[in-house]
N, C-alpha and C. Protein backbone atom coordinates (compact mmCIF):
# COMPACT_ATOMS: atom_id res chain seq x y z
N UNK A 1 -10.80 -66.97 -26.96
CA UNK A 1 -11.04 -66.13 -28.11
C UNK A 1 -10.56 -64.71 -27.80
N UNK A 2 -9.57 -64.15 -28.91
CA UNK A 2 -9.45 -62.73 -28.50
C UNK A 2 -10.21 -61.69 -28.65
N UNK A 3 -10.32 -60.54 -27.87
CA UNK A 3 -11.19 -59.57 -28.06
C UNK A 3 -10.56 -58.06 -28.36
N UNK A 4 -11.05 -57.20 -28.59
CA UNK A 4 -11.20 -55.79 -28.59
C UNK A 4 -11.81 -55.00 -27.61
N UNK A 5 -11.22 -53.93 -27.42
CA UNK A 5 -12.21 -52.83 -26.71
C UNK A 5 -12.42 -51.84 -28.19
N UNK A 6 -13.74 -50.80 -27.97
CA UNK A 6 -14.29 -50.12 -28.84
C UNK A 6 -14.70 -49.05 -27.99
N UNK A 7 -14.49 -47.69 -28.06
CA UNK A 7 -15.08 -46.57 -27.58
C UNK A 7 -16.05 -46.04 -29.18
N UNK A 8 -17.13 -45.62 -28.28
CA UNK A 8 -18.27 -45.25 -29.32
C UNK A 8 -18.06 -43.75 -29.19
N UNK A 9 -17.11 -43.18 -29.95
CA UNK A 9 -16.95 -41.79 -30.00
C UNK A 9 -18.09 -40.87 -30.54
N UNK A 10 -18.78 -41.12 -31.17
CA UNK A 10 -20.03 -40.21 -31.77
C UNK A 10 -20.98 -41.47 -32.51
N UNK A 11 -22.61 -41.16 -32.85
CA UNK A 11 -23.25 -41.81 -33.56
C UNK A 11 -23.73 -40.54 -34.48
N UNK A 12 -23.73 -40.24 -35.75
CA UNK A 12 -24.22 -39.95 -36.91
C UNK A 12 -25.37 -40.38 -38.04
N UNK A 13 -26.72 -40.14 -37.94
CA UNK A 13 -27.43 -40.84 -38.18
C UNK A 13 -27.48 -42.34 -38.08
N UNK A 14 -27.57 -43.36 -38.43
CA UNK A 14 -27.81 -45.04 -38.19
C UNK A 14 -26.27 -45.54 -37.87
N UNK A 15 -25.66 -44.43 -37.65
CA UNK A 15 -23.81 -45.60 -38.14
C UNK A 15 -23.32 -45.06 -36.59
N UNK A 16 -22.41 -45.51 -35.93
CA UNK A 16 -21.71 -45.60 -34.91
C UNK A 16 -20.36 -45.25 -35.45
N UNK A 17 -18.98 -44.36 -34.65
CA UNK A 17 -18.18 -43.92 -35.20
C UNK A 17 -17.30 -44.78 -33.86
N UNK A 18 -16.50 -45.62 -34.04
CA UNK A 18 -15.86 -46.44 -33.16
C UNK A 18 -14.62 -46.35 -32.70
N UNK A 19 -13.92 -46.19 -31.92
CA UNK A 19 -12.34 -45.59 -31.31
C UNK A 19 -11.98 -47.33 -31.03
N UNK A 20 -10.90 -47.59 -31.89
CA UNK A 20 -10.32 -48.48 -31.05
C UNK A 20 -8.93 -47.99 -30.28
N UNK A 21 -8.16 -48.77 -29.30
CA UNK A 21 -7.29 -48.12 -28.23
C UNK A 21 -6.28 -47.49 -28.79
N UNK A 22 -5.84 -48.14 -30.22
CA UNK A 22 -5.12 -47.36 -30.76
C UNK A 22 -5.40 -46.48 -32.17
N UNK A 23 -6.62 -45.94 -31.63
CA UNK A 23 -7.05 -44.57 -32.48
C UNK A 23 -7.60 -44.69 -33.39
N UNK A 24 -7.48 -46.39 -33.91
CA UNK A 24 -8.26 -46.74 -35.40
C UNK A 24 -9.80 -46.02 -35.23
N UNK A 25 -9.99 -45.68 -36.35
CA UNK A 25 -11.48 -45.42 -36.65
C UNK A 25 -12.05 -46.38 -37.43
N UNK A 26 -13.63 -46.86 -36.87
CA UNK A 26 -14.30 -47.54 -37.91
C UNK A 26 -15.60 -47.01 -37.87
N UNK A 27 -16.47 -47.10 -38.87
CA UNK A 27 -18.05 -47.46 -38.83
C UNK A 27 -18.93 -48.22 -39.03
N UNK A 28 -19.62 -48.15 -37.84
CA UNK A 28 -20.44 -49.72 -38.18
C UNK A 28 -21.80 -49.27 -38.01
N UNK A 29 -22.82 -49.76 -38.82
CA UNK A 29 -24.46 -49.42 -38.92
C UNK A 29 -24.70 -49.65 -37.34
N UNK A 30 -25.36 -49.05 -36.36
CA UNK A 30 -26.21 -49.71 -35.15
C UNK A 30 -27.01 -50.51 -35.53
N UNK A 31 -27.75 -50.79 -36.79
CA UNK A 31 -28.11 -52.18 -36.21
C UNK A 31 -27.55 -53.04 -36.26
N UNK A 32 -26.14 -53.41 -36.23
CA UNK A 32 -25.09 -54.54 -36.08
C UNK A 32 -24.51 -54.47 -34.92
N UNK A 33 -24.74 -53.32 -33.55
CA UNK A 33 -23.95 -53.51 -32.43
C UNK A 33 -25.44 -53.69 -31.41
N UNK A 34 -25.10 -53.87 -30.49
CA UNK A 34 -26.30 -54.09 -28.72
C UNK A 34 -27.49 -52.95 -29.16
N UNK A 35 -28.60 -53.25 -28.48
CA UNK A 35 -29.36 -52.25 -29.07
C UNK A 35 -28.85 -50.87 -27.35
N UNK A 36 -29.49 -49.49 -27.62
CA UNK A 36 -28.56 -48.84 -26.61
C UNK A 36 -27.65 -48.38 -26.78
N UNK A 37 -26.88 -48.70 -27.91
CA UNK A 37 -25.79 -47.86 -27.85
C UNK A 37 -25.48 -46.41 -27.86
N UNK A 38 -24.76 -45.81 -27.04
CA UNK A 38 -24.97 -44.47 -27.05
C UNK A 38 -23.33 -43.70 -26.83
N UNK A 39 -23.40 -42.53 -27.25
CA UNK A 39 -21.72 -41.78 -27.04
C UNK A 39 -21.18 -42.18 -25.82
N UNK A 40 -20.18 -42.55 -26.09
CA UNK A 40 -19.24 -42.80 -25.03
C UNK A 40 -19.07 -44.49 -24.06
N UNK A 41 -20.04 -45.38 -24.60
CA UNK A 41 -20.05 -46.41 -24.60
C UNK A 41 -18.60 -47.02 -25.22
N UNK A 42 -18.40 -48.13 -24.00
CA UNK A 42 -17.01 -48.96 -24.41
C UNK A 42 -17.45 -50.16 -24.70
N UNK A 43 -17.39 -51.22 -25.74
CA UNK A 43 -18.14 -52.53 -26.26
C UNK A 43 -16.69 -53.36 -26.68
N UNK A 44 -16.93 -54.22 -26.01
CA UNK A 44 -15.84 -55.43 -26.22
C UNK A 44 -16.49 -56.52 -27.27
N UNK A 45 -15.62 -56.50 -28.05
CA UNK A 45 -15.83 -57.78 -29.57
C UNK A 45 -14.84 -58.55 -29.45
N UNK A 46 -15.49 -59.90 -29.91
CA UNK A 46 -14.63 -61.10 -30.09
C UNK A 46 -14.02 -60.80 -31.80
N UNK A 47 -12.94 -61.32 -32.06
CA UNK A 47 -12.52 -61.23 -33.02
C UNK A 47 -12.28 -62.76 -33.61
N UNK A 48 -12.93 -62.94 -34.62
CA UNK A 48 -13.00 -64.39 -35.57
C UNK A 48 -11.26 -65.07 -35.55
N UNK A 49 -11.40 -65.93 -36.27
CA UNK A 49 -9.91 -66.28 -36.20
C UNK A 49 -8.94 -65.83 -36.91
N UNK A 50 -9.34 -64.84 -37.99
CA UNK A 50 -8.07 -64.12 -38.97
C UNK A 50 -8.32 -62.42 -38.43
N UNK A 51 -8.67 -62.24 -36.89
CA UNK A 51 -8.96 -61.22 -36.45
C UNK A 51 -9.73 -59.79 -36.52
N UNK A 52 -10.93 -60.33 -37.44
CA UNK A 52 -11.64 -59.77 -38.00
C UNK A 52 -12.82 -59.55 -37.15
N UNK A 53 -13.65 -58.28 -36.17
CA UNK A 53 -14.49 -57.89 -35.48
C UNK A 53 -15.38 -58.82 -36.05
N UNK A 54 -15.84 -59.98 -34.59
CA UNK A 54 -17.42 -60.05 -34.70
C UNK A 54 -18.51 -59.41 -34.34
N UNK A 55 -18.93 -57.94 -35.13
CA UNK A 55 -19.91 -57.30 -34.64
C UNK A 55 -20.95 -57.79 -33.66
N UNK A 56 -21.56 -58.89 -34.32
CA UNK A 56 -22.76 -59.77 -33.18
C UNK A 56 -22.38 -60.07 -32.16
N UNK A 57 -21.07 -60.07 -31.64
CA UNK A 57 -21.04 -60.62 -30.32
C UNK A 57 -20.28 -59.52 -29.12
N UNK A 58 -20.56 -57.79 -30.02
CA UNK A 58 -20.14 -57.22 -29.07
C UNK A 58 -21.49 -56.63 -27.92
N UNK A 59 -20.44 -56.65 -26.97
CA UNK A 59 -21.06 -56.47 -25.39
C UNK A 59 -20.76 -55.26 -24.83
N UNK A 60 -21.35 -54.37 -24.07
CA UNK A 60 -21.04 -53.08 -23.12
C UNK A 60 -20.35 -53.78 -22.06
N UNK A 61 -19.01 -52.70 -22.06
CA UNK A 61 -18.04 -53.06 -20.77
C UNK A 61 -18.42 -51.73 -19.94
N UNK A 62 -19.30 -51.74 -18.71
CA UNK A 62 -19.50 -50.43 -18.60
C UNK A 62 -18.59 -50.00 -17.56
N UNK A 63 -17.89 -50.77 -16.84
CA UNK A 63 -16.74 -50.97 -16.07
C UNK A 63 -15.62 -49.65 -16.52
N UNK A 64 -15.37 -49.70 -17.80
CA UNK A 64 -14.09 -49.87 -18.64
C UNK A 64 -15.13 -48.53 -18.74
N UNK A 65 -15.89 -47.93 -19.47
CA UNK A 65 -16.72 -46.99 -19.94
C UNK A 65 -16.61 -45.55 -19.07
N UNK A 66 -16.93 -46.21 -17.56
CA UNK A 66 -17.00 -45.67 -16.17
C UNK A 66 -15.27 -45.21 -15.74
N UNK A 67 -14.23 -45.98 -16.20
CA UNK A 67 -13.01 -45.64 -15.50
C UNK A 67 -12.93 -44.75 -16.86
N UNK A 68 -12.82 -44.56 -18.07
CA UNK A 68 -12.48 -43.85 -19.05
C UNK A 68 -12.56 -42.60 -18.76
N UNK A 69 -14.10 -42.30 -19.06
CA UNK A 69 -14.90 -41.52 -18.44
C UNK A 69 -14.18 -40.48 -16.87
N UNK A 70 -13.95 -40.96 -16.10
CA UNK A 70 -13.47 -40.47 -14.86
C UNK A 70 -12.03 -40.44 -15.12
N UNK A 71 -10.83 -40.98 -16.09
CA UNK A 71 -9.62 -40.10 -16.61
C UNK A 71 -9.89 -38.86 -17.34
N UNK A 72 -10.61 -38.99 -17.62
CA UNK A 72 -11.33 -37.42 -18.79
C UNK A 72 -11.53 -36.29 -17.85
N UNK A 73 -12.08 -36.73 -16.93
CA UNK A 73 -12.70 -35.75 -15.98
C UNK A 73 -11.99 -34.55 -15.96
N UNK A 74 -11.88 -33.58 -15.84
CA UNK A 74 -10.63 -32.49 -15.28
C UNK A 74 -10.50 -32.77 -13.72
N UNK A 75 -9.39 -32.73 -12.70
CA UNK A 75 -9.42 -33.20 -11.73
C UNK A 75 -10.40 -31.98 -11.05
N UNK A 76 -10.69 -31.37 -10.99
CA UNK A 76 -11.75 -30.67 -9.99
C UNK A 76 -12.89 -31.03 -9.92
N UNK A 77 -13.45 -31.43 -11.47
CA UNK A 77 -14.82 -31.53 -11.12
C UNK A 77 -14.84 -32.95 -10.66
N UNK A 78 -13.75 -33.86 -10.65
CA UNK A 78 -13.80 -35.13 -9.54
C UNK A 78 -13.42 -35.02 -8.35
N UNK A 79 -12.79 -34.05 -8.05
CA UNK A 79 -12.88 -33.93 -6.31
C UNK A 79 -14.06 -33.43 -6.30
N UNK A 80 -15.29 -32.59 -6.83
CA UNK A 80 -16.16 -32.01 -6.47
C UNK A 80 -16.79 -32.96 -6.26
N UNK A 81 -16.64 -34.33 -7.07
CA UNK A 81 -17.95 -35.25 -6.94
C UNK A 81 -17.50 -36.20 -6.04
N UNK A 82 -16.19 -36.17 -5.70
CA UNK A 82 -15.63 -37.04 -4.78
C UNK A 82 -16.08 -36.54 -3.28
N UNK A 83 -16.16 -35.01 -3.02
CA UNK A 83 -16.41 -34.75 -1.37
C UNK A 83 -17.92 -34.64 -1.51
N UNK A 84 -19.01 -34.68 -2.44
CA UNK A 84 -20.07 -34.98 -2.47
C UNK A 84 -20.77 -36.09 -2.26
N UNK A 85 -19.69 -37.02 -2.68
CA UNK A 85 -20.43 -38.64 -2.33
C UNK A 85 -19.94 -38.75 -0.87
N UNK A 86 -19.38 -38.06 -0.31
CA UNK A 86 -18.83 -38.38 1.09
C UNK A 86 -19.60 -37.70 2.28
């Protein structure tokens, strides 16, 4: 089954504002995604067979969330946290 990635760019009262990789915007109510969801969360959805998001079956990739996240970084404040964990 194919999937999606979803970056949760902002939540606005009950609705989730969703980044897909190529920039699409959508909104979807939170109570149709994982409960938890929060800014900056990456959620992988299966897509039905005429490729249409199955909300219910998206999942936190926090993997994918975590490397995003750390391209964003400006490189200093990741060397800062890089000779800190060391």
């Amino acid at each position: 089954m194919l999937q999606e990635s979803y970056f949760v760019d902002r939540i606005v009262g009950g609705v989730a504002v969703l980044m897909r990789d190529d920039n699409q915007r959508t909104s979807i109510p939170l109570s149709r995604l994982p409960s938890g969801v929060k800014k900056g969360a990456v959620l992988r959805v299966s897509l039905d067979n005429v490729g249409t998001p199955s909300w219910p079956s998206a999942e936190f990739d926090d993997a994918e969330a975590k490397r995003r996240a750390q391209k964003a970084e400006p490189p200093s404040e990741a060397k800062e946290k890089r000779e800190a964990d060391d």
